[in-house]
N, C-alpha and C. Protein backbone atom coordinates (compact mmCIF):
# COMPACT_ATOMS: atom_id res chain seq x y z
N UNK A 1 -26.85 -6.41 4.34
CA UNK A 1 -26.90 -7.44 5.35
C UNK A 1 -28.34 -7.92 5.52
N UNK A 2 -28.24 -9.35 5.15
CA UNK A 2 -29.69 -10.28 5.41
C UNK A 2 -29.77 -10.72 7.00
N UNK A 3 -31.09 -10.26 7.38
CA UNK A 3 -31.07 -10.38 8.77
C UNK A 3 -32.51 -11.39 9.12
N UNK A 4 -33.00 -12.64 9.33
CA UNK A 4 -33.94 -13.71 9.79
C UNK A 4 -34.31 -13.53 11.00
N UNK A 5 -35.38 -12.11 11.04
CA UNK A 5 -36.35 -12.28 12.53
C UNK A 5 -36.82 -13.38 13.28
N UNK A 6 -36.12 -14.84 12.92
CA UNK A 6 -36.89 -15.51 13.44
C UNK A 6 -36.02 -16.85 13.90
N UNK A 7 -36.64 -17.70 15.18
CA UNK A 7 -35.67 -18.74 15.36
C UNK A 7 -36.11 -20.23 15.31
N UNK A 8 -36.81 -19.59 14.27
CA UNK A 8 -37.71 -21.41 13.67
C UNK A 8 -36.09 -22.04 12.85
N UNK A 9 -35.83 -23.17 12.86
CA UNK A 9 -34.70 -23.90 12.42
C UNK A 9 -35.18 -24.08 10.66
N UNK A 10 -36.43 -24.64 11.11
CA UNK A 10 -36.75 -24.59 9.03
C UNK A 10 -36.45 -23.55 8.37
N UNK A 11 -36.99 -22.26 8.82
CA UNK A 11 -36.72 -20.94 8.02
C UNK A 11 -35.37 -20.85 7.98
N UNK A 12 -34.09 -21.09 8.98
CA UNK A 12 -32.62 -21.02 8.81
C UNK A 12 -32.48 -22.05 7.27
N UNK A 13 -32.96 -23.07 7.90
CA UNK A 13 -32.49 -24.17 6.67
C UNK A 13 -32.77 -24.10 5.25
N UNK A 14 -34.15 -23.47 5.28
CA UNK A 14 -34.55 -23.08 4.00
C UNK A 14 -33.74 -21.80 3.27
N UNK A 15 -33.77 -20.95 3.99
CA UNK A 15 -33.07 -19.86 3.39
C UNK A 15 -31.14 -19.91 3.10
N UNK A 16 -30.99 -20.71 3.76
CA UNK A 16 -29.54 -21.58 3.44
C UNK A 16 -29.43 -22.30 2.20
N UNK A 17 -30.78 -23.01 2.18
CA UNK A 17 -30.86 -23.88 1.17
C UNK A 17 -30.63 -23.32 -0.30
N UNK A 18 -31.45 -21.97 -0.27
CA UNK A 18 -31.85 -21.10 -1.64
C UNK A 18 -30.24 -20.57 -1.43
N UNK A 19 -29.45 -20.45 -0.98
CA UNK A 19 -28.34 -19.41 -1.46
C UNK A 19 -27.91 -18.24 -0.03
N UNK A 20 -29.00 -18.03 0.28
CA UNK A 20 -28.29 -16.42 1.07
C UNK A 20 -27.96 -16.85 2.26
N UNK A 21 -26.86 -15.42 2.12
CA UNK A 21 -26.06 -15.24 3.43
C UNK A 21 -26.65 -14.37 4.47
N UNK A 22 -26.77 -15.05 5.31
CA UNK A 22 -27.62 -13.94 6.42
C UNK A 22 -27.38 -14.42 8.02
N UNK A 23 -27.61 -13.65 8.46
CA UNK A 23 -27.61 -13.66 10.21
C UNK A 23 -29.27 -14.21 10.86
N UNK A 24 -29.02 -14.40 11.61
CA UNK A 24 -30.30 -14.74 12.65
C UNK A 24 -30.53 -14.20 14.07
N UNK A 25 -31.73 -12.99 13.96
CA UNK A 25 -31.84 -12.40 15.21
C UNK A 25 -33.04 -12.53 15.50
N UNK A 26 -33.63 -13.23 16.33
CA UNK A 26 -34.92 -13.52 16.75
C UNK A 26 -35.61 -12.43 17.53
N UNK A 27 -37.18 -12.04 17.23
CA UNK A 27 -37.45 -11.18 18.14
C UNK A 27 -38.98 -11.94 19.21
N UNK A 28 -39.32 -11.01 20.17
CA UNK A 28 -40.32 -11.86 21.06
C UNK A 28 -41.45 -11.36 20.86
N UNK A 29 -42.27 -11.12 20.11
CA UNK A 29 -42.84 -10.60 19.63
C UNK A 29 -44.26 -11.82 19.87
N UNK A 30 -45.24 -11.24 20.97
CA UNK A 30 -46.69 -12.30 21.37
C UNK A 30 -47.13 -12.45 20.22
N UNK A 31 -46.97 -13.91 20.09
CA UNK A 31 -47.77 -14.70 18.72
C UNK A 31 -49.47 -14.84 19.56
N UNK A 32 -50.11 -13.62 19.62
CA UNK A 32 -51.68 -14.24 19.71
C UNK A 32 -52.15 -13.66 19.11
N UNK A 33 -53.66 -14.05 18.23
CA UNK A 33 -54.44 -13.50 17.55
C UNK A 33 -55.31 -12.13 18.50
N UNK A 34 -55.32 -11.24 17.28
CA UNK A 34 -56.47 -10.50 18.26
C UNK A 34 -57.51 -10.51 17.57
N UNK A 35 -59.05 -10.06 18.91
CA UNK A 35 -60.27 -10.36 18.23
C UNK A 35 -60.58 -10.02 17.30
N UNK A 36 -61.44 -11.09 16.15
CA UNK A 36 -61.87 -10.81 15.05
C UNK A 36 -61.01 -10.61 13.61
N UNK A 37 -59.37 -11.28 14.60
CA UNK A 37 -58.39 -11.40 13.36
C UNK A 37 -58.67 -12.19 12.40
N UNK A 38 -58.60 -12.37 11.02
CA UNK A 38 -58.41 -13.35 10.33
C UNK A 38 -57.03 -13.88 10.12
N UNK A 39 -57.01 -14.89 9.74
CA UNK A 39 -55.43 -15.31 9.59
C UNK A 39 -54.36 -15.02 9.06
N UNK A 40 -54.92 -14.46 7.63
CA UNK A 40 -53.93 -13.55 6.43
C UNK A 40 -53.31 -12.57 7.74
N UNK A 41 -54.38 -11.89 8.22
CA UNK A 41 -54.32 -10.80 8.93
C UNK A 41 -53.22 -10.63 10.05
N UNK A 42 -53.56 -11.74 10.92
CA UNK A 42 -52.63 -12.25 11.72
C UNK A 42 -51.47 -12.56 11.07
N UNK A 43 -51.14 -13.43 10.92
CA UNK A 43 -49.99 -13.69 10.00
C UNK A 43 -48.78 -12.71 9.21
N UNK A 44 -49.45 -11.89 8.62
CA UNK A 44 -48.71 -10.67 7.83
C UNK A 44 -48.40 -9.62 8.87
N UNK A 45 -49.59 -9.40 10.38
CA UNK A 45 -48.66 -8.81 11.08
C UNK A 45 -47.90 -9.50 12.07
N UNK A 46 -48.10 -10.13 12.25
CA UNK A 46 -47.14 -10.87 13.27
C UNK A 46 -45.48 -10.50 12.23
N UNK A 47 -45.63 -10.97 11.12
CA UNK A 47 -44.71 -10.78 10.25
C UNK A 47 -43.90 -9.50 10.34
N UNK A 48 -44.65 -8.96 10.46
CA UNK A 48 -44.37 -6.70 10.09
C UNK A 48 -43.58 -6.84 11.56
N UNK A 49 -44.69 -7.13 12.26
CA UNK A 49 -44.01 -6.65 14.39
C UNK A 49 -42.74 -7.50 14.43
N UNK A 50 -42.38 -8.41 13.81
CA UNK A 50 -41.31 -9.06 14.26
C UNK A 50 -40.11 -8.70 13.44
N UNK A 51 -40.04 -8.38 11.84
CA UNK A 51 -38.96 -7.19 11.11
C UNK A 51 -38.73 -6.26 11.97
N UNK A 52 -39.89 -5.46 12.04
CA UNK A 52 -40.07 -4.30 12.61
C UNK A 52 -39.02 -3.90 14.23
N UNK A 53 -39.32 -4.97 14.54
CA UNK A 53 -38.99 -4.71 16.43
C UNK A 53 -37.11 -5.30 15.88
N UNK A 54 -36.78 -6.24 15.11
CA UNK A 54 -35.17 -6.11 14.73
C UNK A 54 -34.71 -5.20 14.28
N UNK A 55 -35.32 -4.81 13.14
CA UNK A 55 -35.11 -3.60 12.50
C UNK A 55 -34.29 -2.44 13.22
N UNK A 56 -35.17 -2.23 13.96
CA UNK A 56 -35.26 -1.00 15.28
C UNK A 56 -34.08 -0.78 15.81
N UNK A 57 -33.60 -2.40 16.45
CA UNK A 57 -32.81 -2.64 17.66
C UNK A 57 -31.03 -2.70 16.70
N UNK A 58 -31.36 -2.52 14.79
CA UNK A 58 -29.94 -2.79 14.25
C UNK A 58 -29.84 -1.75 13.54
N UNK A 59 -30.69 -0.66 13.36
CA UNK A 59 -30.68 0.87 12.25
C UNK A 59 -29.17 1.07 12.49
N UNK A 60 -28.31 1.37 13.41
CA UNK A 60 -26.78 2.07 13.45
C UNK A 60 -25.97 0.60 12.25
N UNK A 61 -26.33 -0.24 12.01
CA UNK A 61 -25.66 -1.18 11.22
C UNK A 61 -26.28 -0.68 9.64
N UNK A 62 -27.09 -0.47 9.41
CA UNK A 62 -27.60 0.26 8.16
C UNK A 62 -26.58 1.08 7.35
N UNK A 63 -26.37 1.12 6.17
CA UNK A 63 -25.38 1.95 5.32
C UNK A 63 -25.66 1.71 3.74
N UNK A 64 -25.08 3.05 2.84
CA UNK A 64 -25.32 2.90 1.58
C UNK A 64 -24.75 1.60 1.15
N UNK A 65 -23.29 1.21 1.64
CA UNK A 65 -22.63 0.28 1.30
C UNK A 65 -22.68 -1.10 1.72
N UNK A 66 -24.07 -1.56 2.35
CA UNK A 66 -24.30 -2.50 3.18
C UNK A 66 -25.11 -2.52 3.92
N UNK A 67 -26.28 -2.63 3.42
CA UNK A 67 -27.91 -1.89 3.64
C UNK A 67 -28.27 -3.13 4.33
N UNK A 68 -29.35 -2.60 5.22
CA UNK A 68 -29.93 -3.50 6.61
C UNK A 68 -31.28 -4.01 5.76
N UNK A 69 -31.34 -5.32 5.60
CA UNK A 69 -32.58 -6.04 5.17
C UNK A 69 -33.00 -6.83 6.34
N UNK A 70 -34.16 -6.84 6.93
CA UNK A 70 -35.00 -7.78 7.98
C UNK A 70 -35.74 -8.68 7.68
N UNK A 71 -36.35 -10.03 7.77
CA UNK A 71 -36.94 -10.62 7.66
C UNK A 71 -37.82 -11.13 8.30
N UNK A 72 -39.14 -11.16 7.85
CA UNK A 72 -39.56 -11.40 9.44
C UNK A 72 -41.01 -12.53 8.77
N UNK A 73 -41.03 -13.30 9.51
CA UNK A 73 -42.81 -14.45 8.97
C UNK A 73 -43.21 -15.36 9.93
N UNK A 74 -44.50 -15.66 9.79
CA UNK A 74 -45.13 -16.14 10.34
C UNK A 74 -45.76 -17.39 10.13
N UNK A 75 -46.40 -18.49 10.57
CA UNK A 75 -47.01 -19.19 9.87
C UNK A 75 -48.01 -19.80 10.55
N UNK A 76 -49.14 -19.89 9.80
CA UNK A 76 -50.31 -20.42 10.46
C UNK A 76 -50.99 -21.75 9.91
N UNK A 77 -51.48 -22.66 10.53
CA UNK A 77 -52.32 -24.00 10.17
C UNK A 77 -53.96 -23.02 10.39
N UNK A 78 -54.94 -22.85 9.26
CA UNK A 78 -56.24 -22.83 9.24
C UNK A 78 -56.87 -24.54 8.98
N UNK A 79 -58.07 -24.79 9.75
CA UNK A 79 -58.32 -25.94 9.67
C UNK A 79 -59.43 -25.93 8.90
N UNK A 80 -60.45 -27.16 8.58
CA UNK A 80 -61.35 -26.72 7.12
C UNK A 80 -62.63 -25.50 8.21
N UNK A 81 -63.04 -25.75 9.38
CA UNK A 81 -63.48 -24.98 10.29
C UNK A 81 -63.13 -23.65 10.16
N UNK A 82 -62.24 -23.21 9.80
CA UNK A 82 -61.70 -21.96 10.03
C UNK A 82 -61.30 -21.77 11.43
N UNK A 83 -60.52 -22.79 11.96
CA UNK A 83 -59.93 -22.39 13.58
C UNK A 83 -58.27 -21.83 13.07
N UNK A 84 -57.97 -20.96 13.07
CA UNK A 84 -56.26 -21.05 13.34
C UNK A 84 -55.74 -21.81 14.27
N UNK A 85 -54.82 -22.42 13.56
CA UNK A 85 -53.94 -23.75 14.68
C UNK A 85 -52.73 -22.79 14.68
N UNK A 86 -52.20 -22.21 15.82
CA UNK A 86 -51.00 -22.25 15.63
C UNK A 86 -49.84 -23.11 16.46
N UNK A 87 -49.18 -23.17 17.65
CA UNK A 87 -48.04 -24.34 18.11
C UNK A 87 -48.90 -24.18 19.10
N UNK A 88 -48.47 -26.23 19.43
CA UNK A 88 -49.94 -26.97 20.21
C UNK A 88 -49.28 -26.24 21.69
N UNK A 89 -50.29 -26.33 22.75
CA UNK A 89 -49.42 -25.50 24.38
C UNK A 89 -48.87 -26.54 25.13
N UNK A 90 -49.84 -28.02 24.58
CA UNK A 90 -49.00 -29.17 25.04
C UNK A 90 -49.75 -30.30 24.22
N UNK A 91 -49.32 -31.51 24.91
CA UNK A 91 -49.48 -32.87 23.78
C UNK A 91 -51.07 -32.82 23.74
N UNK A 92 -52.14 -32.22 24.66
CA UNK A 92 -53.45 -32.66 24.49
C UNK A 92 -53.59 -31.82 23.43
N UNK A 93 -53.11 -30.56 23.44
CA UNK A 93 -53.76 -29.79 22.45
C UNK A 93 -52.87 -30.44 21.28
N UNK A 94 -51.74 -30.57 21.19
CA UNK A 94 -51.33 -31.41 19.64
C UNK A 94 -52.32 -32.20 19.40
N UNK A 95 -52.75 -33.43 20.27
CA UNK A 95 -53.43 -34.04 20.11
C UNK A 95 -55.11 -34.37 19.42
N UNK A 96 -55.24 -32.98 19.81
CA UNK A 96 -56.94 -32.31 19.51
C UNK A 96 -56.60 -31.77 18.10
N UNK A 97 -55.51 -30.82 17.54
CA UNK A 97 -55.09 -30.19 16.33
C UNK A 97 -55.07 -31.30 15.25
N UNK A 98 -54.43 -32.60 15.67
CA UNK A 98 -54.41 -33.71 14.99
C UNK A 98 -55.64 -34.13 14.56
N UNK A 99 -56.11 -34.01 15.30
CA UNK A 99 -57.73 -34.82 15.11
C UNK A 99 -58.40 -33.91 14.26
N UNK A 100 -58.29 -32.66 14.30
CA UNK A 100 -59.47 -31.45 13.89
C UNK A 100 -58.53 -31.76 12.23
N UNK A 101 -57.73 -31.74 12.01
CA UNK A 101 -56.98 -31.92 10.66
C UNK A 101 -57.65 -33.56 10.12
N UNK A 102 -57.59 -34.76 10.54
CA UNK A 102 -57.34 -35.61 10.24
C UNK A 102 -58.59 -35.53 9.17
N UNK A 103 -58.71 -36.08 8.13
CA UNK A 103 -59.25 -37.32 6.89
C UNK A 103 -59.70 -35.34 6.47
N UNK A 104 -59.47 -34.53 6.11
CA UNK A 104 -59.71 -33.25 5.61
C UNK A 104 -58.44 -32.46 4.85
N UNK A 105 -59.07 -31.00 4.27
CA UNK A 105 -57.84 -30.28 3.49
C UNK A 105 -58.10 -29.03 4.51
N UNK A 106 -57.23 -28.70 4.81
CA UNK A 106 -57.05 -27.13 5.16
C UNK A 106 -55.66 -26.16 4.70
N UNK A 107 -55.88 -24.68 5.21
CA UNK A 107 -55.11 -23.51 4.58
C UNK A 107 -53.75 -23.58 5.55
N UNK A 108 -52.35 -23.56 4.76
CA UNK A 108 -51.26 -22.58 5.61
C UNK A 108 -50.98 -22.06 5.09
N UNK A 109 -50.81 -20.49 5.87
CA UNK A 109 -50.63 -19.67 5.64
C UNK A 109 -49.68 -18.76 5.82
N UNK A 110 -48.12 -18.59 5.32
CA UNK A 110 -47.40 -17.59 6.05
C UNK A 110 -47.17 -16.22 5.50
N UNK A 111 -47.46 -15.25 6.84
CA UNK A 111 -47.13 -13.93 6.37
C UNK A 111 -45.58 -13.47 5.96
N UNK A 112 -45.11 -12.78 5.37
CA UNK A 112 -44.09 -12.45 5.35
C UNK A 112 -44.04 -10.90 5.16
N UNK A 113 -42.73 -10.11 5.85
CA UNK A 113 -42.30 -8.75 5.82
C UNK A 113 -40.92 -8.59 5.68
N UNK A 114 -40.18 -7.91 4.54
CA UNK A 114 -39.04 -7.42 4.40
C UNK A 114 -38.96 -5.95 4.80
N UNK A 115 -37.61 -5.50 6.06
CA UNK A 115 -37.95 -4.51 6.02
C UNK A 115 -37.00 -3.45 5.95
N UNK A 116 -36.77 -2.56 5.31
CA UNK A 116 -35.55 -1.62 4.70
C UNK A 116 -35.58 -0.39 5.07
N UNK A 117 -34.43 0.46 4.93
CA UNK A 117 -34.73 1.78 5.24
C UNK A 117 -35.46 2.37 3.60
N UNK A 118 -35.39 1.35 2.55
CA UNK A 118 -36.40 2.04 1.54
C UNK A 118 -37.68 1.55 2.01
N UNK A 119 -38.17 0.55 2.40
CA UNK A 119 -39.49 0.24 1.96
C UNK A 119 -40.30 -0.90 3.32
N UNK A 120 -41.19 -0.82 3.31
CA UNK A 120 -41.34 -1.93 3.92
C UNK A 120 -42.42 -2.77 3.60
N UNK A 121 -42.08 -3.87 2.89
CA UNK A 121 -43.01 -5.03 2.29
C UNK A 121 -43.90 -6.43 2.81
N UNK A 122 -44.75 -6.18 2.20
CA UNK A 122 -45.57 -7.33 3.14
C UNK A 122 -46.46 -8.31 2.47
N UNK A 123 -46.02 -9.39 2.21
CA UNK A 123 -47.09 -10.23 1.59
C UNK A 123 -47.27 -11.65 1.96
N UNK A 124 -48.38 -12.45 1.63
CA UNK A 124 -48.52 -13.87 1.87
C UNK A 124 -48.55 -14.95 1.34
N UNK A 125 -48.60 -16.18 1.29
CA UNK A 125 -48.76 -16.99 0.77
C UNK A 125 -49.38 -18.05 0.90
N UNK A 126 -50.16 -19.13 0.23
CA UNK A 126 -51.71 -19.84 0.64
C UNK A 126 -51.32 -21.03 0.14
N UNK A 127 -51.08 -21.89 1.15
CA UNK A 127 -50.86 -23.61 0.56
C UNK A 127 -51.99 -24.46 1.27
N UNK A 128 -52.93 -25.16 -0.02
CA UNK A 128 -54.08 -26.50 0.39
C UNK A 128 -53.60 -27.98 0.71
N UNK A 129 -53.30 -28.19 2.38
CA UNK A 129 -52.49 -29.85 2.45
C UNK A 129 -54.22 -30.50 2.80
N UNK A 130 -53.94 -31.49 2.32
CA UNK A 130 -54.77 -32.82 2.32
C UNK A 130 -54.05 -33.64 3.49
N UNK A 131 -55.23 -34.05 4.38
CA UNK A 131 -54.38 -35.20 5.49
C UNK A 131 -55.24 -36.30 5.46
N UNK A 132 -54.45 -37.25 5.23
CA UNK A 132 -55.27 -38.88 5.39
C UNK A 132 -56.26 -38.85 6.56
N UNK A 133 -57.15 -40.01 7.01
CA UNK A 133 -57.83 -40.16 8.27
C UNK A 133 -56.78 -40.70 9.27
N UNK A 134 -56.43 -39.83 10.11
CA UNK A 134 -55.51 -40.69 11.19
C UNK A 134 -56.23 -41.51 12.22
N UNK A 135 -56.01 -42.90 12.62
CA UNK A 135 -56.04 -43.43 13.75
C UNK A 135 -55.86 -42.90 15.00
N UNK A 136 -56.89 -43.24 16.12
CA UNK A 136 -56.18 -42.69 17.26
C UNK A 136 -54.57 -43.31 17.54
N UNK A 137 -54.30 -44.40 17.36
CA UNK A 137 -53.22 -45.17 17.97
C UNK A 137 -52.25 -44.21 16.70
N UNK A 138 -52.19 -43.68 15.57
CA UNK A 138 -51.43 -42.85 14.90
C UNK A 138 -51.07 -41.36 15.74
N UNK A 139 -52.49 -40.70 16.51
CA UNK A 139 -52.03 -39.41 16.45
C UNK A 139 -50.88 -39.37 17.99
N UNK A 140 -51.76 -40.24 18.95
CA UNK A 140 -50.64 -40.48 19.69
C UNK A 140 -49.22 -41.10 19.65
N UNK A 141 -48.60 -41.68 18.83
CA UNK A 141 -47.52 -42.42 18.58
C UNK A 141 -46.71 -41.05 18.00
N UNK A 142 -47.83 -40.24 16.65
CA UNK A 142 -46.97 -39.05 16.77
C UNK A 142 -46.61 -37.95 17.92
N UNK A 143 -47.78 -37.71 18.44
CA UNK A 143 -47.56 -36.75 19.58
C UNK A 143 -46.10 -37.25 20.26
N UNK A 144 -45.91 -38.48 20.62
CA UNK A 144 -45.50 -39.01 21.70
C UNK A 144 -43.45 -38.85 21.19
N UNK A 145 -43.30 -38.38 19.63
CA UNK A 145 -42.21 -38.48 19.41
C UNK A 145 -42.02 -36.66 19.50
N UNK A 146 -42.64 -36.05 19.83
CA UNK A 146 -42.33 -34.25 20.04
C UNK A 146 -42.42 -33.58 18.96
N UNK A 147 -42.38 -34.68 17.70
CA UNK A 147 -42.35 -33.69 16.63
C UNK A 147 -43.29 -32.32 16.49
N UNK A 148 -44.48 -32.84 16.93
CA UNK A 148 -46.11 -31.77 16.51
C UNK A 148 -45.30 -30.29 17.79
N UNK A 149 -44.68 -30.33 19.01
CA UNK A 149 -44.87 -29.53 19.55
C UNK A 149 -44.40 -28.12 19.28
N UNK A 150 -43.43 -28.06 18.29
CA UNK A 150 -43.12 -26.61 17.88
C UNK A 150 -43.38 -26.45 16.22
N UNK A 151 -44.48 -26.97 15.90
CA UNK A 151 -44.77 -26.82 14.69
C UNK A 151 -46.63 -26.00 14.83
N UNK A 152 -46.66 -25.01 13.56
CA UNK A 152 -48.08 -24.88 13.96
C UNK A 152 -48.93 -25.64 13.21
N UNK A 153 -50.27 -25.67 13.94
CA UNK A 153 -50.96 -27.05 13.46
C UNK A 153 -50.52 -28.96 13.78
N UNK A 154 -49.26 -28.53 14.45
CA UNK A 154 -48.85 -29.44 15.47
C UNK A 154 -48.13 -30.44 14.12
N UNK A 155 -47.86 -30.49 13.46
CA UNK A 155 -47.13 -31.67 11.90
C UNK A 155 -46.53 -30.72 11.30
N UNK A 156 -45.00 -31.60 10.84
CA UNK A 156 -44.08 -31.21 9.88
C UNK A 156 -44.51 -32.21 8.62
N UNK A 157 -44.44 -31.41 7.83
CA UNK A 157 -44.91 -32.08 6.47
C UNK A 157 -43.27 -32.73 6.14
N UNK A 158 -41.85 -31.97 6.41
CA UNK A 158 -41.00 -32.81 5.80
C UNK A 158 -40.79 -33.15 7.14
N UNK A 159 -41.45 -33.97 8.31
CA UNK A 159 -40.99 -34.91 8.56
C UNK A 159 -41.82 -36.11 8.80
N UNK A 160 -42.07 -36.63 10.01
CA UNK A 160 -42.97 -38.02 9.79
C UNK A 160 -44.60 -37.98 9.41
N UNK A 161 -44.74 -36.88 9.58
CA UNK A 161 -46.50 -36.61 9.34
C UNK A 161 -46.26 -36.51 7.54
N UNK A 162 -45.02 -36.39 6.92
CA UNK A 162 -45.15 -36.83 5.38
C UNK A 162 -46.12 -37.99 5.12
N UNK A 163 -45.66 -38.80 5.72
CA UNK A 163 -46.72 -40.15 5.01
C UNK A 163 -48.12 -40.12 5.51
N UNK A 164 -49.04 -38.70 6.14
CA UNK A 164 -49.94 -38.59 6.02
C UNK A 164 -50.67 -37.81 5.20
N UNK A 165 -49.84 -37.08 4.37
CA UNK A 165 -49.87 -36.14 3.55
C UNK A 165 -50.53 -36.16 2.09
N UNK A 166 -50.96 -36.82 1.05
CA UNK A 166 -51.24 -37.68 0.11
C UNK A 166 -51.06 -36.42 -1.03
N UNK A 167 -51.16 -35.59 -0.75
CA UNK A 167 -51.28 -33.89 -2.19
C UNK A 167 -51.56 -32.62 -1.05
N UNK A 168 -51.09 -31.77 -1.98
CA UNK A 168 -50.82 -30.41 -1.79
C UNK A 168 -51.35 -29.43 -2.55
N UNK A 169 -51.70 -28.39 -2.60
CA UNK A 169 -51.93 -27.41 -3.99
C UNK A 169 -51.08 -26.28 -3.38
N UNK A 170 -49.83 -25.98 -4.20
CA UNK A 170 -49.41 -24.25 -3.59
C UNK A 170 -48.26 -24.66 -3.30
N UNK A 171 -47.46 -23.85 -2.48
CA UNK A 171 -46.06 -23.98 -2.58
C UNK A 171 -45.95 -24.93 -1.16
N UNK A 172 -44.68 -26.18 -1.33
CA UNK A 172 -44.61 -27.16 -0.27
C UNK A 172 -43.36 -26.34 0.33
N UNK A 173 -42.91 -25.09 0.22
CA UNK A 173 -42.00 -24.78 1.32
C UNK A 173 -42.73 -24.05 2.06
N UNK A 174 -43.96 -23.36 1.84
CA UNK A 174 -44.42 -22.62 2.56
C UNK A 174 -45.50 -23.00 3.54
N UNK A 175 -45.78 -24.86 3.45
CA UNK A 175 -46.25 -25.38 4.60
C UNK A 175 -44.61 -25.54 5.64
N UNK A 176 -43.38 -25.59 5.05
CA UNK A 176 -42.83 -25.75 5.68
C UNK A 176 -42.03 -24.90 7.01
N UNK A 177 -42.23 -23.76 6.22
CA UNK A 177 -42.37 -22.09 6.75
C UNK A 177 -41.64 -20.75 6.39
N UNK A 178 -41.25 -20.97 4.88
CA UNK A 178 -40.90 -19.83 4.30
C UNK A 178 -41.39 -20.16 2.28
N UNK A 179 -42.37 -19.41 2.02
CA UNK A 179 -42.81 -19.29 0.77
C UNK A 179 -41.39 -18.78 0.07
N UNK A 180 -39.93 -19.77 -0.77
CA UNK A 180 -38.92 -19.06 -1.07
C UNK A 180 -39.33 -18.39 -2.03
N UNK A 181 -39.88 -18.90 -3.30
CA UNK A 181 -39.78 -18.01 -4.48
C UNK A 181 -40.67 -16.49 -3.98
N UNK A 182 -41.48 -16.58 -3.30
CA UNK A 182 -42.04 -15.02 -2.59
C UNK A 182 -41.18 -14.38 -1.94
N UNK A 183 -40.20 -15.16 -1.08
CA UNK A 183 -39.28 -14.31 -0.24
C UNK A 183 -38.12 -13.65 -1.65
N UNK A 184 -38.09 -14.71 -2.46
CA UNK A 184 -36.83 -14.13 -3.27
C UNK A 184 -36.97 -13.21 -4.28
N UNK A 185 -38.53 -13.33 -4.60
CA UNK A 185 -38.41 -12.21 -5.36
C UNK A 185 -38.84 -10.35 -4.69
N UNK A 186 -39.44 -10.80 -3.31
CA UNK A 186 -39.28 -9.48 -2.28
C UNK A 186 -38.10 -9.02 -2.26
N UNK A 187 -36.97 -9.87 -1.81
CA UNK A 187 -35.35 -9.31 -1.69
C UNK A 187 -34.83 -8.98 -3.04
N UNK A 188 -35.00 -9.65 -4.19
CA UNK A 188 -34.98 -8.58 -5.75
C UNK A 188 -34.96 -7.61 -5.70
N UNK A 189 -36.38 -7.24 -5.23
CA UNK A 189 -37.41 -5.95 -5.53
C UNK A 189 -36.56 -4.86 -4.83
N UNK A 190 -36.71 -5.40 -3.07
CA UNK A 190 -36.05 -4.22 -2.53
C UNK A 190 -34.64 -3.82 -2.70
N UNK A 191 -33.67 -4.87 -3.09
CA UNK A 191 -32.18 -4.79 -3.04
C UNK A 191 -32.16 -4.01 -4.57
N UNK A 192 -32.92 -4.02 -5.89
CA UNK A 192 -33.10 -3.08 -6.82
C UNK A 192 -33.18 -1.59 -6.60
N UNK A 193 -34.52 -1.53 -5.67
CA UNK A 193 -34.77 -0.26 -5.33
C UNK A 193 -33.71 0.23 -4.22
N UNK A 194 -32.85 -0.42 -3.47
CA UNK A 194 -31.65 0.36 -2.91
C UNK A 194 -30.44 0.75 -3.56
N UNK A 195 -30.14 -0.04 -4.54
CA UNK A 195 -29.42 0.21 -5.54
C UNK A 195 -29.42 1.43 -6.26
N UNK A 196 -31.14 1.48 -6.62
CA UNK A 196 -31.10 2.53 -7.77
C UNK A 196 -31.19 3.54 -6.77
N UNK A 197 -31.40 3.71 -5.10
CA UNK A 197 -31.42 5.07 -4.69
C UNK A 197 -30.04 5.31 -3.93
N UNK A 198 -28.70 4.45 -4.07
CA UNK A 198 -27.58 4.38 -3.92
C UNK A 198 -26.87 5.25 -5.08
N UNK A 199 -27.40 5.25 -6.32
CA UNK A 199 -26.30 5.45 -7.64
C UNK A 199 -27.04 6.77 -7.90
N UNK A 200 -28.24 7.24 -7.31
CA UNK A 200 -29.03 8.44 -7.35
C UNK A 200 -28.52 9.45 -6.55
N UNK A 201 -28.19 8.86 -5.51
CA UNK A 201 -27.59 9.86 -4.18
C UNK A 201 -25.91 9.76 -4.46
N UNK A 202 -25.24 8.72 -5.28
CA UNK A 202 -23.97 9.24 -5.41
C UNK A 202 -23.64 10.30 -6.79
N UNK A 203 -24.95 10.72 -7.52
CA UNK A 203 -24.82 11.59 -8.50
C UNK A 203 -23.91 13.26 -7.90
């Protein structure tokens, strides 16, 4: 059983998109940096604490015959500054995130954690977006449609902030908020290694 720590709608959609069947259990887990975090840093645990704390709350669902997989990620806007952007607290701060991005390239970054009663995995992934120079009369017109407010770094790349977008380097699902080919080949790895300690223990 595939289980999505998380209740971002992209990560549902995306992981729908690739194929799997899975559930969605969100955990609450304080998205704040602590001092002297870097972002990888942040990110990968925010990732871990939020598997981790589902994990916990579903172990009696766990079995040889139907093994408990968690999912859990994070995602962060780094700006060329090195500020972590993550979701604006309201339209001024969308507003300011907009601006600190505009006519520059910066890092997103999402952590990710799979987590099993074999193993528990953790890795990231690093995408370079390029953003045109926005107009003021642009960043407000976006603010003003809600999109920026539950996104971090305040813009959805697949939605209207696309046409500010001009190139990318790195994977474009993982500005969106799940790196798939990383997530899919984590769930490989571990659904292998439960396997082979399934057909070991039924010797």
């Amino acid at each position: 059983m595939l289980l999505l720590a998380s209740a971002s709608p992209r990560r549902k959609e995306l992981l729908t998109q690739a194929g799997y069947t899975f559930q969605v259990e969100a955990s609450s887990i304080p998205e704040e940096a602590r001092p002297g975090e870097d972002a990888i840093a942040f990110a990968t645990r925010l990732a871990r604490e939020k598997a981790e704390a589902v994990f916990a709350t579903r172990t009696a669902t766990d079995s040889p015959d139907n093994p408990l997989l968690v999912l859990g990620a994070d995602t962060v806007v780094v700006s060329a500054a090195k500020e972590i952007l993550g979701k604006p607290k309201d339209a001024a701060d969308a507003t300011r995130m907009l601006r600190t991005l505009s006519g520059g390239t910066h890092s997103v970054i999402t952590g990710v954690c799979l987590v099993s009663r074999a193993a528990i995995e953790v890795a990231s992934e690093l995408t370079y977006v390029t953003v045109s120079t926005l107009a003021e009369e642009e960043i407000a017109a976006y603010v003003r449609t809600g999109e920026p407010m539950d996104k971090a770094g305040a813009y959805a790349i697949q939605g209207r902030a696309s046409r500010w977008i001009p190139r990318i380097h790195g994977c474009y699902f993982n500005v969106v908020g799940l790196p798939l080919a990383l997530v899919s080949s984590m769930i490989d790895g571990v659904e292998a290694r439960l396997r082979k300690e399934a057909a070991i223990t039924a010797r």
